[in-house]
N, C-alpha and C. Protein backbone atom coordinates (compact mmCIF):
# COMPACT_ATOMS: atom_id res chain seq x y z
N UNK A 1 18.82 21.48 -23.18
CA UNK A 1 17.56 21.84 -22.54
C UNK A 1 16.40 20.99 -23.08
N UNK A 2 16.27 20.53 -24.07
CA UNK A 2 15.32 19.80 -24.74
C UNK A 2 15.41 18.78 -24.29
N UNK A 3 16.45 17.89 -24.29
CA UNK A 3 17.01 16.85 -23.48
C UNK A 3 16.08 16.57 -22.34
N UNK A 4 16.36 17.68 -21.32
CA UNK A 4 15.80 17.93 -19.97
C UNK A 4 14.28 17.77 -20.20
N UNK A 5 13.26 18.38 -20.76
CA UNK A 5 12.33 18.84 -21.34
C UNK A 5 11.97 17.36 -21.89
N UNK A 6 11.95 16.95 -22.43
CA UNK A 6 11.88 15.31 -22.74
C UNK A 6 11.80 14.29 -21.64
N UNK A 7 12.71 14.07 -21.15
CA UNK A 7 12.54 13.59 -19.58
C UNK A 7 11.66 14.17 -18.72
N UNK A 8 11.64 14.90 -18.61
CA UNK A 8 10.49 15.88 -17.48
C UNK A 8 9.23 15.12 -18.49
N UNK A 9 8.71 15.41 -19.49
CA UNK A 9 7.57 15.13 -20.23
C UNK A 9 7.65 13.76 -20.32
N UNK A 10 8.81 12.71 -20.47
CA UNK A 10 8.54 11.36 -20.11
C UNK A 10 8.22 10.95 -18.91
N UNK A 11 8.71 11.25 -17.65
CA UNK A 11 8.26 11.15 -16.24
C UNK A 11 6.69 11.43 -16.16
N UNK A 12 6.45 12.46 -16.69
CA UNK A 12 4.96 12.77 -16.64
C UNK A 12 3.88 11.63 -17.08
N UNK A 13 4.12 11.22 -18.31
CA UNK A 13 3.54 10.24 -19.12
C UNK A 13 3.75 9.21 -18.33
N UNK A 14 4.77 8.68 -17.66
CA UNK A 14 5.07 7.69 -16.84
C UNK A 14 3.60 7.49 -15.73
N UNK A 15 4.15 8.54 -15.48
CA UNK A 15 2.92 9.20 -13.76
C UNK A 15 1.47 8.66 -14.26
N UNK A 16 1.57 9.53 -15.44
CA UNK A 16 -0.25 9.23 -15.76
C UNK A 16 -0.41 7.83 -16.14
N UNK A 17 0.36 7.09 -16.56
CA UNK A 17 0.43 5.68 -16.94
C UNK A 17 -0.26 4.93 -15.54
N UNK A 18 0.79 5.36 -14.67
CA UNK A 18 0.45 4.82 -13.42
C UNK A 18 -0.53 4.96 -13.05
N UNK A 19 -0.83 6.04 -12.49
CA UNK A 19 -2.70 6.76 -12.24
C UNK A 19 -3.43 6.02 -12.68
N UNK A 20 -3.67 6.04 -14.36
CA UNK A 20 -4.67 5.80 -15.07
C UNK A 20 -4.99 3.94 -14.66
N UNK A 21 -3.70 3.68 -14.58
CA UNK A 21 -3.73 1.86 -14.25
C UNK A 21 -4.36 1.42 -13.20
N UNK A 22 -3.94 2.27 -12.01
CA UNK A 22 -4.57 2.19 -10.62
C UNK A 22 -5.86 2.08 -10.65
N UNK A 23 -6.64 3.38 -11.69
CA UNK A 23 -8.25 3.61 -11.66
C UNK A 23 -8.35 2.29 -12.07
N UNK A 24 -8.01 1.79 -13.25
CA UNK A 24 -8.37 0.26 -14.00
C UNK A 24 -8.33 -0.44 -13.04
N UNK A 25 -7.39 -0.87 -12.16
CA UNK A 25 -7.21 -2.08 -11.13
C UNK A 25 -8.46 -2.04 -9.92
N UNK A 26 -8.39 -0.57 -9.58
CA UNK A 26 -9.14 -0.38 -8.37
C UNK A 26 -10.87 -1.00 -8.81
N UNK A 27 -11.03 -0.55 -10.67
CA UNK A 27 -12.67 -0.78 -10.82
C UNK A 27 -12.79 -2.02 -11.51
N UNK A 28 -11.56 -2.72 -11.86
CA UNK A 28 -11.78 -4.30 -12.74
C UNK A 28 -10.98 -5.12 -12.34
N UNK A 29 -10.36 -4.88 -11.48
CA UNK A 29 -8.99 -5.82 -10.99
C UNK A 29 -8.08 -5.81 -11.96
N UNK A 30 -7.00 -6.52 -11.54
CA UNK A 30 -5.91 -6.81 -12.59
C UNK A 30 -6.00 -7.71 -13.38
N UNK A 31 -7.08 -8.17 -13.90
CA UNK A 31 -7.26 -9.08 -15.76
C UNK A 31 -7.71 -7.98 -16.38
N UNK A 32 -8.37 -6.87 -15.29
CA UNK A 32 -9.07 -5.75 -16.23
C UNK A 32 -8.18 -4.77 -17.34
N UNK A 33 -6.98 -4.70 -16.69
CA UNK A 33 -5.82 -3.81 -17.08
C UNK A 33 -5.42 -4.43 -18.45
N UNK A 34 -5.53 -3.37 -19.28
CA UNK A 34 -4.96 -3.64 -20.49
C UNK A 34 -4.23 -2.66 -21.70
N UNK A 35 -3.05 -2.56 -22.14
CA UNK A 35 -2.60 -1.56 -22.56
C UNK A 35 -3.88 -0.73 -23.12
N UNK A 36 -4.91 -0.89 -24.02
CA UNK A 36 -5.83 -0.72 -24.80
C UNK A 36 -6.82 0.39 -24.03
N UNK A 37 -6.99 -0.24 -22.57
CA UNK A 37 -7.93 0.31 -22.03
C UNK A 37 -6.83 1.85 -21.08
N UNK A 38 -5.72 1.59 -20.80
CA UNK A 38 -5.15 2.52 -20.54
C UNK A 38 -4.76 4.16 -21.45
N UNK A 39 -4.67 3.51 -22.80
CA UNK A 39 -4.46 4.27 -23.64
C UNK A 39 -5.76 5.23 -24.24
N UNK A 40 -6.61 4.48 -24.18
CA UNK A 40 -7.82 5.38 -24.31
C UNK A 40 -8.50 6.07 -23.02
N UNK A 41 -8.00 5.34 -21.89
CA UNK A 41 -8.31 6.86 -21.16
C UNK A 41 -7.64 7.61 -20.79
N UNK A 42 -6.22 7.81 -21.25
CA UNK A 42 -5.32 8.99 -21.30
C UNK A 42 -5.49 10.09 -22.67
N UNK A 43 -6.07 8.79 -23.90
CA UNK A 43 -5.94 9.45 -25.09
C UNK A 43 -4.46 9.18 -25.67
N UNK A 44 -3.91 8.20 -25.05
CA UNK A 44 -2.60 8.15 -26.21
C UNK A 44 -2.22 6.89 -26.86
N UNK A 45 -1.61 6.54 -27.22
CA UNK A 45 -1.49 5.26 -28.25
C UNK A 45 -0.87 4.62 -27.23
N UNK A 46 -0.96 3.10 -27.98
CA UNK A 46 -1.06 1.76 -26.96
C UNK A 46 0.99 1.58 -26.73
N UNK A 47 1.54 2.39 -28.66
CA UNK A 47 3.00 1.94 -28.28
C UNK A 47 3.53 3.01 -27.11
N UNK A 48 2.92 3.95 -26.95
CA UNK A 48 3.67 4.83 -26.03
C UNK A 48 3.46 4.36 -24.75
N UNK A 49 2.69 3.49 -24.56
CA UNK A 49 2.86 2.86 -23.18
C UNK A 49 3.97 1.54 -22.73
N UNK A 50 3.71 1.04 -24.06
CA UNK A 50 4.88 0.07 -24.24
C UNK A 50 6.44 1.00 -24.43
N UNK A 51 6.36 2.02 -24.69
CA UNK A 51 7.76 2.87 -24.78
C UNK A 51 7.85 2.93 -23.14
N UNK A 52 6.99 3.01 -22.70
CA UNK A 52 7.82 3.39 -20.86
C UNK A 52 7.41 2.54 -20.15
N UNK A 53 7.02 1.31 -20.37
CA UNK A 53 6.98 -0.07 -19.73
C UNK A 53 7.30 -1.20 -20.32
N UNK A 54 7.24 -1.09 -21.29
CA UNK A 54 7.46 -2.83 -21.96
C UNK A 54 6.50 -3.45 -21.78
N UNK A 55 5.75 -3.48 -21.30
CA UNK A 55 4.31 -4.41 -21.02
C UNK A 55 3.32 -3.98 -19.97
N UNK A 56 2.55 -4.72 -19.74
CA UNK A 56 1.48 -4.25 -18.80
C UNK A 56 2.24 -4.75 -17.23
N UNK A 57 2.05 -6.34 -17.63
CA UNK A 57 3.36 -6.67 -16.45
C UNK A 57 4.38 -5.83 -15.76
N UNK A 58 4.79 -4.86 -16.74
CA UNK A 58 5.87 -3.56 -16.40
C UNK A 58 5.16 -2.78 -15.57
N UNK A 59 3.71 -2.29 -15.92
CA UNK A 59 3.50 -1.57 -15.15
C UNK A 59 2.81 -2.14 -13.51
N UNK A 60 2.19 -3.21 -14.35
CA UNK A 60 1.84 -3.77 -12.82
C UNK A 60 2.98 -4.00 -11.91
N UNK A 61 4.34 -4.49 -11.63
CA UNK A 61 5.01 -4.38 -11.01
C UNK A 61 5.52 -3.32 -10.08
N UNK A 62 5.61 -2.17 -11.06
CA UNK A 62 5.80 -0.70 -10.91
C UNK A 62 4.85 -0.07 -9.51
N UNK A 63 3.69 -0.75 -10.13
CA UNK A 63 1.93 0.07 -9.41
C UNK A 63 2.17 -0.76 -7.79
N UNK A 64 2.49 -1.90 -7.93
CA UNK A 64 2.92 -2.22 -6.91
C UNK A 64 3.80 -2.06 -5.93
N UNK A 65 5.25 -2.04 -6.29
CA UNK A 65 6.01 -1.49 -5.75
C UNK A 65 6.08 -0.15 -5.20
N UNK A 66 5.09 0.81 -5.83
CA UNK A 66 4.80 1.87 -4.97
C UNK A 66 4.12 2.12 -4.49
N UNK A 67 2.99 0.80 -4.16
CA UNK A 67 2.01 0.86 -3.27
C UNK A 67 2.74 0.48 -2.20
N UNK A 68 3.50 -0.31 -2.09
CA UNK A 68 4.26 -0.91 -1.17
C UNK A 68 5.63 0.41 -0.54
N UNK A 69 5.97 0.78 -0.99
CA UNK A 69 6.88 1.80 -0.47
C UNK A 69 5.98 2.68 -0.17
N UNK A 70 4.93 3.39 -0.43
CA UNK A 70 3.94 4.18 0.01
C UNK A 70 3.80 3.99 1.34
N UNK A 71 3.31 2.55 1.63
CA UNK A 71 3.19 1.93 2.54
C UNK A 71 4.16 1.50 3.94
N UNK A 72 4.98 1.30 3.54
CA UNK A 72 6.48 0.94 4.31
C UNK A 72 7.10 1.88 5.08
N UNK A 73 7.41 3.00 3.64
CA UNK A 73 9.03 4.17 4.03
C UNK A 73 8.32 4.87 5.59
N UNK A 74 6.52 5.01 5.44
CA UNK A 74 6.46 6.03 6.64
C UNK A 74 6.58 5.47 8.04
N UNK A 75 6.39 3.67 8.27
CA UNK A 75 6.79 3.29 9.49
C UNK A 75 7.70 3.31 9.76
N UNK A 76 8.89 2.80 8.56
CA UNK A 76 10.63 2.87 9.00
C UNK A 76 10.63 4.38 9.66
N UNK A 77 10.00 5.31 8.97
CA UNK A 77 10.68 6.66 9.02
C UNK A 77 10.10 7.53 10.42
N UNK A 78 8.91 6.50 11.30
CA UNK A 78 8.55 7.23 12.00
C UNK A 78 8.94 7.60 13.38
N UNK A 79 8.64 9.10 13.81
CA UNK A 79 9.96 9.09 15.30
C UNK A 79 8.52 9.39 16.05
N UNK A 80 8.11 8.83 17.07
CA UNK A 80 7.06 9.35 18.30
C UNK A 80 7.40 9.24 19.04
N UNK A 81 6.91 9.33 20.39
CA UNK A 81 7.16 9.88 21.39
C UNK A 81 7.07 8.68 22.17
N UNK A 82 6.24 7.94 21.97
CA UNK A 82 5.86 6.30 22.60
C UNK A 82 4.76 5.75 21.86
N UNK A 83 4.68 4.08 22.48
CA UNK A 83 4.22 3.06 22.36
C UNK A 83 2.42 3.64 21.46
N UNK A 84 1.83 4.78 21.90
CA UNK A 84 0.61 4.65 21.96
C UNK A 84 0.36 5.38 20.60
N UNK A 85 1.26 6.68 20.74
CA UNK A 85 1.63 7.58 19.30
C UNK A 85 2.24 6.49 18.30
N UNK A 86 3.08 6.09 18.55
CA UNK A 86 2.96 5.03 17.08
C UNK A 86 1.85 4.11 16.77
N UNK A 87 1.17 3.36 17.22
CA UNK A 87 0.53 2.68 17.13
C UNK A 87 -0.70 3.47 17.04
N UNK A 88 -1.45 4.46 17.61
CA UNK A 88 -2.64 5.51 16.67
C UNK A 88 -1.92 6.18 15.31
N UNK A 89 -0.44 6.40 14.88
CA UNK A 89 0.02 6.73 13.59
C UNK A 89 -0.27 5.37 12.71
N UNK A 90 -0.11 4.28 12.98
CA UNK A 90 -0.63 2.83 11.93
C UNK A 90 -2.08 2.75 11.31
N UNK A 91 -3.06 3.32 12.92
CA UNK A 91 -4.31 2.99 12.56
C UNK A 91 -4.73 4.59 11.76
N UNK A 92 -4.12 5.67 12.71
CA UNK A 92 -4.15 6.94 11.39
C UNK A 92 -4.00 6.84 9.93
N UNK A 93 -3.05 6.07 9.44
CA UNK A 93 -2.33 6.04 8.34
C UNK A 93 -3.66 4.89 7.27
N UNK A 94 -4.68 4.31 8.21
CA UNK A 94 -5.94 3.83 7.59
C UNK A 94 -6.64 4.31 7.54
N UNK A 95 -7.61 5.17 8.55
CA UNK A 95 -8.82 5.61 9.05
C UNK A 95 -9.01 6.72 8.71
N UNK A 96 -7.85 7.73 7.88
CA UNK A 96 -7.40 8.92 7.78
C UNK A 96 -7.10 8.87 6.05
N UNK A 97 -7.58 8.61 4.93
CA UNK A 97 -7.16 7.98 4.17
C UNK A 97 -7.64 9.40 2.99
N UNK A 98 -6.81 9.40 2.23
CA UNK A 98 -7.11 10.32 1.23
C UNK A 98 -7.67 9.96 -0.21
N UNK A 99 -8.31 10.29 -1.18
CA UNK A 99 -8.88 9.93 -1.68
C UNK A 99 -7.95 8.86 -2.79
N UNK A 100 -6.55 9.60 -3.06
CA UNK A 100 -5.55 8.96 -3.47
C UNK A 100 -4.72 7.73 -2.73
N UNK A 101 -4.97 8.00 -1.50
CA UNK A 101 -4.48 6.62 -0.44
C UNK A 101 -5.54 5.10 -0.43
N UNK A 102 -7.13 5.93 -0.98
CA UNK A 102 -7.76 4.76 -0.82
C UNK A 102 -7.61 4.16 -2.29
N UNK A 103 -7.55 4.44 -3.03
CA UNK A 103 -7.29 4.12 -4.64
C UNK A 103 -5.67 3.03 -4.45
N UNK A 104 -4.90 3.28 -3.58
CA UNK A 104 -4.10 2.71 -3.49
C UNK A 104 -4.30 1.45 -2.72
N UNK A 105 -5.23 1.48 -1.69
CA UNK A 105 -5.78 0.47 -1.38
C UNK A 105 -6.75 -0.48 -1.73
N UNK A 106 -6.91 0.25 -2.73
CA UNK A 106 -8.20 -0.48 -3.44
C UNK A 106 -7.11 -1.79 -4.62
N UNK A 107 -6.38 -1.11 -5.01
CA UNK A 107 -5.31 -1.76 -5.85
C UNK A 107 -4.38 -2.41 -5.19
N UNK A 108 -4.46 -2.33 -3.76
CA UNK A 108 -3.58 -3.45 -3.10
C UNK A 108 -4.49 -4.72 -2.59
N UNK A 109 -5.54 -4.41 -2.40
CA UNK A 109 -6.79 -5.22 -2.03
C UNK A 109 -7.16 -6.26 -3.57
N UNK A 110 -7.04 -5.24 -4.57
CA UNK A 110 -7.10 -6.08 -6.04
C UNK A 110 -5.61 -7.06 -5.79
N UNK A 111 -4.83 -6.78 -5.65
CA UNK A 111 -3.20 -7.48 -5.81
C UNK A 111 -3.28 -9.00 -4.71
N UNK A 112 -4.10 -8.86 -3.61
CA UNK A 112 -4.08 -9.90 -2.51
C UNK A 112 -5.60 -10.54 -3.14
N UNK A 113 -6.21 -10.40 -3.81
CA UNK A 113 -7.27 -11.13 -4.67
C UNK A 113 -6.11 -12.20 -5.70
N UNK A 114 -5.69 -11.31 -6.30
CA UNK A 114 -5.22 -12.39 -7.42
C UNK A 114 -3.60 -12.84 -7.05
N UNK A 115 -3.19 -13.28 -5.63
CA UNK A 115 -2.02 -13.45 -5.14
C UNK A 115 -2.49 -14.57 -4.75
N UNK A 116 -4.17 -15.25 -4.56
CA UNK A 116 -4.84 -16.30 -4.56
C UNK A 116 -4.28 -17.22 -5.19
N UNK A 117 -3.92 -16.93 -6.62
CA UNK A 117 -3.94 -17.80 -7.60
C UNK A 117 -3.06 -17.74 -8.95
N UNK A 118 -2.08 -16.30 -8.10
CA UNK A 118 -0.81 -15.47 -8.64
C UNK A 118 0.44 -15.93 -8.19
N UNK A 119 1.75 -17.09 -8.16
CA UNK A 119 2.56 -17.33 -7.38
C UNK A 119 3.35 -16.14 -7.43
N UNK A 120 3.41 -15.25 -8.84
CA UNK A 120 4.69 -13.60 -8.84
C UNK A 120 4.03 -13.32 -7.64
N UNK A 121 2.82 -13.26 -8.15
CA UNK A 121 1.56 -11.29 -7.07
C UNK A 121 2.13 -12.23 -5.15
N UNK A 122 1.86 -13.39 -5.27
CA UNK A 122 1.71 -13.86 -3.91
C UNK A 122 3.31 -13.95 -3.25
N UNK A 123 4.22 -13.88 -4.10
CA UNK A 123 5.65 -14.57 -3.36
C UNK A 123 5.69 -12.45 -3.16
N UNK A 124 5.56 -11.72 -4.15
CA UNK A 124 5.44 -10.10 -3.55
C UNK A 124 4.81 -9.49 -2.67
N UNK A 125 3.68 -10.36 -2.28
CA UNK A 125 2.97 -9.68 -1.05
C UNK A 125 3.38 -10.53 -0.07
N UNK A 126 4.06 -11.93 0.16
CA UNK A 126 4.65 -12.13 1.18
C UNK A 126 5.67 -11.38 1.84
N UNK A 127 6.50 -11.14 0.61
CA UNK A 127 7.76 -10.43 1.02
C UNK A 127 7.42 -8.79 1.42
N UNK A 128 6.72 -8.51 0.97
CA UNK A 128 6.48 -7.63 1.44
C UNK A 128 5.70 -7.18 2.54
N UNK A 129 5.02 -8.37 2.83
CA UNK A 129 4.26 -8.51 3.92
C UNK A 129 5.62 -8.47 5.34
N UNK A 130 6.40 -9.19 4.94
CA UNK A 130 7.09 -9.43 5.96
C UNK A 130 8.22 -7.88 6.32
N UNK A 131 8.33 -7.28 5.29
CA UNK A 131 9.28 -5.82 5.33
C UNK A 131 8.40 -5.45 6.10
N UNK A 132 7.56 -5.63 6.14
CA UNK A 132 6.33 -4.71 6.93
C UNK A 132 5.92 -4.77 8.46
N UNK A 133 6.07 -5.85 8.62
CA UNK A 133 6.23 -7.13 10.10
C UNK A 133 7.74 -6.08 10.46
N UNK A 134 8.29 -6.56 9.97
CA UNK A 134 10.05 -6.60 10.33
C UNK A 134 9.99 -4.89 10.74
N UNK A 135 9.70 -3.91 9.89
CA UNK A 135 9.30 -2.22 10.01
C UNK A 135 8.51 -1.95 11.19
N UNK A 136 7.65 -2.46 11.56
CA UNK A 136 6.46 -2.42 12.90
C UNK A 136 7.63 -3.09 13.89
N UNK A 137 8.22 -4.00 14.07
CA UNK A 137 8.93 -4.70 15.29
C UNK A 137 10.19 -4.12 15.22
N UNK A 138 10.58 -3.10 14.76
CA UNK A 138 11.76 -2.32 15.11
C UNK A 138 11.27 -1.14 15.48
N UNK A 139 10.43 -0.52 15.21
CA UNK A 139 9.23 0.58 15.87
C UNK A 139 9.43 -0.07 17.27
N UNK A 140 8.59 -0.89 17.75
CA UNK A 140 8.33 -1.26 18.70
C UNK A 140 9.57 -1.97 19.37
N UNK A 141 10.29 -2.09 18.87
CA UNK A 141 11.81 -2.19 19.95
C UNK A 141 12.33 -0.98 20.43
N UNK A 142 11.45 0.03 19.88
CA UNK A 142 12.07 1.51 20.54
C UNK A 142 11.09 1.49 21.80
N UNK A 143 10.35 1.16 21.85
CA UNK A 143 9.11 1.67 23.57
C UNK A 143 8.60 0.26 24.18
N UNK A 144 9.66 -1.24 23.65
CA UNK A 144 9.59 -2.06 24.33
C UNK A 144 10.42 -3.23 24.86
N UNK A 145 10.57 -3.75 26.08
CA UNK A 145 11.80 -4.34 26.24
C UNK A 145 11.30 -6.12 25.78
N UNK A 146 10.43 -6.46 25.20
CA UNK A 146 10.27 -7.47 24.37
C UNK A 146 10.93 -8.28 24.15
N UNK A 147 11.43 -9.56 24.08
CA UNK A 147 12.13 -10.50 22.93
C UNK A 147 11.54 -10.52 21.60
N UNK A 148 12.84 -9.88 20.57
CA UNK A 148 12.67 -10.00 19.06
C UNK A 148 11.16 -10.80 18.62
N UNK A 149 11.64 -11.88 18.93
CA UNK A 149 10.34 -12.73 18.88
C UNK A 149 9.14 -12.68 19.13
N UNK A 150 8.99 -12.17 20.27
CA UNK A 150 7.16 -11.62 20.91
C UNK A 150 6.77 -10.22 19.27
N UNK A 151 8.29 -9.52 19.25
CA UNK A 151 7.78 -8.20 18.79
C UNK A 151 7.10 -8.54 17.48
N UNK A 152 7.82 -9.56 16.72
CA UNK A 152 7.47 -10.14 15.22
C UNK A 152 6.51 -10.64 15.36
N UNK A 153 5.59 -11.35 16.74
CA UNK A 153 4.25 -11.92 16.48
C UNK A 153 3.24 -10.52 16.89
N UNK A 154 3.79 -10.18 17.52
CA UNK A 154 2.84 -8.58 17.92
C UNK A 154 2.93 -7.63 16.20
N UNK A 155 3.92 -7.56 15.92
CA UNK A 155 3.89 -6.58 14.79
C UNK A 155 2.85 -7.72 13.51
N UNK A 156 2.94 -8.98 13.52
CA UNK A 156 2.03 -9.82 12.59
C UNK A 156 0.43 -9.47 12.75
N UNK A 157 0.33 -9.53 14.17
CA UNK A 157 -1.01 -9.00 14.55
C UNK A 157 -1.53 -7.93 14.27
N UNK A 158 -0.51 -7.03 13.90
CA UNK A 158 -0.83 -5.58 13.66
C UNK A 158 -1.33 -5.33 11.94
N UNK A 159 -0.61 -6.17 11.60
CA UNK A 159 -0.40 -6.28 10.07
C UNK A 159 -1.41 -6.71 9.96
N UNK A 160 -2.21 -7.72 10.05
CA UNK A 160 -3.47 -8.42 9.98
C UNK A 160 -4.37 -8.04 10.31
N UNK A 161 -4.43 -6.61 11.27
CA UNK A 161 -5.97 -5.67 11.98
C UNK A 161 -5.41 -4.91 10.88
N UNK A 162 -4.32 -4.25 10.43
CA UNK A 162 -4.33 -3.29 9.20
C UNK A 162 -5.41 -3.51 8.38
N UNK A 163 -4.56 -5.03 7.92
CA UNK A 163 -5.43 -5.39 6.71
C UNK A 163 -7.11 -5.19 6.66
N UNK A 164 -7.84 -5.77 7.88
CA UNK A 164 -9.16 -5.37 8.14
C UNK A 164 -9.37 -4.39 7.90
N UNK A 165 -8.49 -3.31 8.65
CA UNK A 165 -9.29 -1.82 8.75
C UNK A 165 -9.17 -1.41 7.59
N UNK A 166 -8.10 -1.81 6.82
CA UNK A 166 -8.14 -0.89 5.57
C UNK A 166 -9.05 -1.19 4.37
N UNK A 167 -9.83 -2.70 4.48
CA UNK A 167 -10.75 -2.97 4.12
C UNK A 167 -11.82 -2.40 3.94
N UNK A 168 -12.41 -2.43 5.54
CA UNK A 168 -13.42 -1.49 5.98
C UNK A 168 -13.22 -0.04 5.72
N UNK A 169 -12.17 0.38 5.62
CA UNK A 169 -12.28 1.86 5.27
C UNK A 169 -12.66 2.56 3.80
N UNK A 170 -12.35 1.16 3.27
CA UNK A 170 -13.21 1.37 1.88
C UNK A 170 -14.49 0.93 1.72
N UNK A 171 -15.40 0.80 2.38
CA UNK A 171 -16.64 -0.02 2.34
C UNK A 171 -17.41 1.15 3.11
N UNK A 172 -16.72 1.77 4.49
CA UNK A 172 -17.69 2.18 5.17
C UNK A 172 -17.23 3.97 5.05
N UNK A 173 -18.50 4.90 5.20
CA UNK A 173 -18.23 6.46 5.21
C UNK A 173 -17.91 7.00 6.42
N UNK A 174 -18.20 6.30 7.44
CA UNK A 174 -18.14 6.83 9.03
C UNK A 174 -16.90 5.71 9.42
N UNK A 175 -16.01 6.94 9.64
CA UNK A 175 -14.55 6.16 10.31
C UNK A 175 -14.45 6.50 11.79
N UNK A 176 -15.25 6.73 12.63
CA UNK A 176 -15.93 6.93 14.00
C UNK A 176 -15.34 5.60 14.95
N UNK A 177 -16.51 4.98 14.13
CA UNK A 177 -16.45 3.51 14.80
C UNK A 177 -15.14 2.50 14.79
N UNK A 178 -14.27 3.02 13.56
CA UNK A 178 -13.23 2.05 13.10
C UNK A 178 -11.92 2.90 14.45
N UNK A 179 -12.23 4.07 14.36
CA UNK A 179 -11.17 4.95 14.94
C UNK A 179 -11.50 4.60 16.81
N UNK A 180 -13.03 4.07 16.95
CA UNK A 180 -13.07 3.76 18.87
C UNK A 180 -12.11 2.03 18.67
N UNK A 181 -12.62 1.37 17.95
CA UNK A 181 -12.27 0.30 17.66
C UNK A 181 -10.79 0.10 17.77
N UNK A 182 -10.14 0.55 17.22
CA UNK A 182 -8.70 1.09 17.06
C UNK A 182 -8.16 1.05 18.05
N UNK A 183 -8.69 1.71 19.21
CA UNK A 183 -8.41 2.77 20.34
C UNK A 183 -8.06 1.24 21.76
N UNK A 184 -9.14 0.43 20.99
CA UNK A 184 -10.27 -0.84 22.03
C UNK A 184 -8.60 -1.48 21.57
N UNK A 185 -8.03 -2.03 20.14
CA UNK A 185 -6.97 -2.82 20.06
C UNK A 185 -6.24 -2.11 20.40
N UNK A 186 -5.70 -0.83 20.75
CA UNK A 186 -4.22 -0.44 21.42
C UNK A 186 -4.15 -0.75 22.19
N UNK A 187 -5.28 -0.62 23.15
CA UNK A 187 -4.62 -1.20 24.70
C UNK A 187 -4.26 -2.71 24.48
N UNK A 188 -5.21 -3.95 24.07
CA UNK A 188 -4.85 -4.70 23.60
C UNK A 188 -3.40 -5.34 23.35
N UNK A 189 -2.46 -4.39 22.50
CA UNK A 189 -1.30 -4.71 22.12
C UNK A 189 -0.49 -4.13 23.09
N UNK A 190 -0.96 -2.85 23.83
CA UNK A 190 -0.27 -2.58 25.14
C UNK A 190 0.18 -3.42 25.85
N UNK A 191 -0.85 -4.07 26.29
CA UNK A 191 -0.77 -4.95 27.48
C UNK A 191 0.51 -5.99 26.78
N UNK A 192 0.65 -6.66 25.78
CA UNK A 192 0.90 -7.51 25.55
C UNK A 192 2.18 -6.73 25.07
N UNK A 193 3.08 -5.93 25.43
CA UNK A 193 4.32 -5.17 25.04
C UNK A 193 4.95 -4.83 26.34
């Protein structure tokens, strides 16, 4: 039972590791992140972070990868009804953002800053850019008779108004305008499906 109890309490420490990193990334970017600065705002020592990462690198990888599955699992996973319901679930999944979803965006927005001049950060947001492409154009092979091909430049397009909106959704308090806007590119991609 202690065993158990140990793990459960390491997972935890894990979690807050993560958290606490995110706040760092989201308010200094990623040069900001530093075991030092993580550990004092949890309150715990610098080796216990190195006990469940090995480095900062450890965790930045980590912070990423589950920004990215955050991101991903819910298009693979989504069932609608048609063309119009999925595509207001993409721009939902921005405009609709929780206070913990934008923190995640704020740290993915930090990650495509330093992917500038990052070949790791940049060859990971390609690839992942493209799971993401590839996730949207199998969506859309369900409510369109398309060639593969059209769907991968339509789902690129989509990926790239993401990126905007999710920009703007951190900048601006009224998601009104982003949500008519939205509405203005569905038909948009309609037509062109």
């Amino acid at each position: 039972m202690d065993r158990d109890l140990r793990i459960t309490k390491g997972n935890e420490t894990k979690g807050r590791i993560l958290t606490a990193s995110m706040k760092i990334i989201s308010e200094e970017g990623i040069e900001g992140l530093s075991a030092k600065k993580v550990a004092d705002l949890l309150g715990i020592s610098k080796s216990n972070i190195f006990h469940h990462f090995g480095s900062v690198d450890g965790i930045l990888d980590l912070v990423f990868e589950n920004i990215l599955i955050d991101l991903v699992e819910p298009v693979k996973s989504h069932q609608g009804p048609d063309l119009e319901g999925f595509l207001l679930f993409l721009g939902e999944g921005v405009y609709s953002l929780s206070e913990e979803e934008k923190l995640s965006y704020s740290v993915l927005f930090n990650f495509y800053t330093t992917c500038l001049h990052n070949e790791k950060y940049r060859t990971y947001l390609l690839k992942a850019k493209q799971e993401m492409i590839d996730a949207i154009a199998i969506q859309l092979s369900c409510y369109s008779s398309q060639e593969k091909e059209k769907l991968l430049k339509v789902s690129e397009m989509i990926i790239m108004t993401l990126d905007g909106y999710g920009l703007h959704s951190l900048l601006e308090k009224e998601m009104g305008t982003l949500k008519e806007i939205w509405t203005l590119q569905i038909k948009a991609w309609k037509s062109l499906l």
